[in-house]
Structure formats: structure tokens, C-alpha cells
Protein backbone atom coordinates (compact mmCIF):
# COMPACT_ATOMS: atom_id res chain seq x y z
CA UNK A 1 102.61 125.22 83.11
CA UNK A 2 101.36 122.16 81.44
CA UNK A 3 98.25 120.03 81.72
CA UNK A 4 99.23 118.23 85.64
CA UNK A 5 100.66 121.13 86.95
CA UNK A 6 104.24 120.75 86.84
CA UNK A 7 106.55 123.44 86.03
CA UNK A 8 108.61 123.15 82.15
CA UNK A 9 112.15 122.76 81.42
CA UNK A 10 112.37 126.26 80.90
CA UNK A 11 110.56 127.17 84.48
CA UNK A 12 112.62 127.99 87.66
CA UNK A 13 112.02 124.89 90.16
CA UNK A 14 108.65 125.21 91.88
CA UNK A 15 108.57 126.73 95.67
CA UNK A 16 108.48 123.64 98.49
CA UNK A 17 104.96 124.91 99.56
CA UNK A 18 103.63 124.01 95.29
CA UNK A 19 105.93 120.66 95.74
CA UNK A 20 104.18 119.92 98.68
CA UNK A 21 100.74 120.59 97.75
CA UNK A 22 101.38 118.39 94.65
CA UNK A 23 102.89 115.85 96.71
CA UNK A 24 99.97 115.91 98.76
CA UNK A 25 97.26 115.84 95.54
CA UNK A 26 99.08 112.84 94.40
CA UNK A 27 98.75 110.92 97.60
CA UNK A 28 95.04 111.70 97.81
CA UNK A 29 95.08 110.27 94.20
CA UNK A 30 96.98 107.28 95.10
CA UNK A 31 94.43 106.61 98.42
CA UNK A 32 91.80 107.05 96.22
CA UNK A 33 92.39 104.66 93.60
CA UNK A 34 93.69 102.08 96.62
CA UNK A 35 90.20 102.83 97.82
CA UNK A 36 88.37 102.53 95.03
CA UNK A 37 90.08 98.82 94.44
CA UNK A 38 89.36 97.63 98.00
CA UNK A 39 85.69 97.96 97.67
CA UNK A 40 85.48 96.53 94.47
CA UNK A 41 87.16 93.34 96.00
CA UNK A 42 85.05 93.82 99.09
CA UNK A 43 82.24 93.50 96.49
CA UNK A 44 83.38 90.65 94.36
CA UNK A 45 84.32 88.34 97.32
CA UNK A 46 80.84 89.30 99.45
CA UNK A 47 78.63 88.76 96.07
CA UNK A 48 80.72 86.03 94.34
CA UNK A 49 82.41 83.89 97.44
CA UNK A 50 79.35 85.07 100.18
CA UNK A 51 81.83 86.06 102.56
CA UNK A 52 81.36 88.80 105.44
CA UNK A 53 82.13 92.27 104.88
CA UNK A 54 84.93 91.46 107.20
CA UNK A 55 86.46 88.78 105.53
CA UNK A 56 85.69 90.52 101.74
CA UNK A 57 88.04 93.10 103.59
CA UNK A 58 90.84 90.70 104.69
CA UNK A 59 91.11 88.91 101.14
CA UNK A 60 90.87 91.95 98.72
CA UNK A 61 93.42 93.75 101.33
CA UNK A 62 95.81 90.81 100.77
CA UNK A 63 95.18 90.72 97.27
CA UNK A 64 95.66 94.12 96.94
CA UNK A 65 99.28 93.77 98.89
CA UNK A 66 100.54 90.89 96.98
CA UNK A 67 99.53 88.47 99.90
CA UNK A 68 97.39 86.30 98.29
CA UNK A 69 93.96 85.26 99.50
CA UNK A 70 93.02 84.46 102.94
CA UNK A 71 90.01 82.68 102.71
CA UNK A 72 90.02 79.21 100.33
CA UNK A 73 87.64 79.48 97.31
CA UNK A 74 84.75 77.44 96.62
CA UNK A 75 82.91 78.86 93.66
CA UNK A 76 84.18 78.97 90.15
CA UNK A 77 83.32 82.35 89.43
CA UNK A 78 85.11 83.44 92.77
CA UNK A 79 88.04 82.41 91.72
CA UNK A 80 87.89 83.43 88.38
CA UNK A 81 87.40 87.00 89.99
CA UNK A 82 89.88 86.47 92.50
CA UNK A 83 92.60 85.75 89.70
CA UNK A 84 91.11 88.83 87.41
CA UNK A 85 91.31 90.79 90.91
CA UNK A 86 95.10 89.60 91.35
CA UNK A 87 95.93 91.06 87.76
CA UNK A 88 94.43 94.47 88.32
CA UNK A 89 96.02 94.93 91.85
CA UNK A 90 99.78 94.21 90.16
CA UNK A 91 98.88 96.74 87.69
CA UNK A 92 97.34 99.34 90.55
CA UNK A 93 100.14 99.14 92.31
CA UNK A 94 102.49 100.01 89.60
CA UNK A 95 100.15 103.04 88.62
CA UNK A 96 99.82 104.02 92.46
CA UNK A 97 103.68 104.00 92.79
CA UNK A 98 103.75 106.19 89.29
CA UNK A 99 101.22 108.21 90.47
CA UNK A 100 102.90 109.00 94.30
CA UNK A 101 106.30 109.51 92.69
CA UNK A 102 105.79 111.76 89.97
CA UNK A 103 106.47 114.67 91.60
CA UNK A 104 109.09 113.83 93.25
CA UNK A 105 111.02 112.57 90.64
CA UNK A 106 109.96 115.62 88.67
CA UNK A 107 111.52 117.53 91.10
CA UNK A 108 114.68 115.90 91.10
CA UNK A 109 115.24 115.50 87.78
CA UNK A 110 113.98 119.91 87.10
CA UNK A 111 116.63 120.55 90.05
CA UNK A 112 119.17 119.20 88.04
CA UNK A 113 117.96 121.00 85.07
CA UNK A 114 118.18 123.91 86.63
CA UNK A 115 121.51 123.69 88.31
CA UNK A 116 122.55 122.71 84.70
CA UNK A 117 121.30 125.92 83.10
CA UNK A 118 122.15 128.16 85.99
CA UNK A 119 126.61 127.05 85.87
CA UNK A 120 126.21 128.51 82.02
């Protein structure tokens, strides 16, 4: 077994209840990060912009989703941190999405492996 857990090429396929729990691991992962991202933009937009912690929410949410902002800038530094804050979501969601699927594409890919070796 190698440094995340999963199983080698020369492993049988892991049982559903290991699949699951990594499934599972990686989600919590994912969440956190996803978290993590949405208070920082909470943050940025209550300190920067002086919005609520209600609207910090609603823009860093959207941000975070690809929406765009809700709220229209004022300050210059806001919107330099809103656009610095766009960049970093595109890029969180791609590692989020990396990060969720792993194991199941893992799993597909050592099934077929193993099928492979198995007809031999």
C-alpha cells in the first residue's frame, strides 16, 4: 500500500467497505478545503468591501461556484481581492474535483487491471 492508501497494480481490488471509507475521507477533504475557501472570502469581502457576514457569505459562495459576485465593488483593494479570489476558486475547484474522484477512478481503472491479469 502506498503513501494515500490505495491498493498497487499488483494488489487484488480493495473490499467496497475500504472504497467506501476512502470515498468518504476524500469528501471530508473536498468539504474541507470548500470550507476553508468560503471563510477566507467571507474574510476578504467583510475586511476589504465592509460587507455583512451575510453578504461576505453570498459573494465568496458565488465566487466560489463560478457565479460571479453579488454585491458591486467599491474599493480598489476589494476588487483586486475579489479577482485574486476568482483565480483561486477555478483552481479549488479543479483540485476538489481531483481530490473527490480519485478513488473512484482508481477503482475503475485497478478493476480493469485486475480483470486483465485474472483472463491470463
Amino acid at each position: 500500500m502506498d503513501l494515500i492508501g490505495f491498493e498497487t497494480k499488483n494488489q487484488d481490488l480493495a473490499p467496497p467497505h475500504r472504497f467506501a471509507s476512502r470515498l468518504l475521507a476524500s469528501l471530508a477533504a473536498a468539504a474541507g478545503i470548500v470550507g476553508v475557501s468560503l471563510l477566507a472570502g467571507m474574510g476578504g469581502y467583510c475586511s476589504l468591501e465592509g460587507m455583512s457576514l451575510i453578504d461576505g457569505f453570498l459573494n465568496a459562495a458565488m465566487i466560489l461556484s463560478g457565479m460571479g459576485p453579488v454585491t458591486p465593488l467599491t474599493t480598489t483593494s476589494g476588487k483586486l481581492f475579489a479577482g485574486c479570489f476568482a483565480l483561486y476558486s477555478g483552481l479549488a475547484l479543479v483540485a476538489t474535483t481531483g481530490i473527490v474522484l480519485a478513488p473512484v477512478v482508481h477503482r475503475f481503472l485497478h478493476r480493469f487491471h485486475v480483470d486483465e491479469t485474472d483472463g491470463s
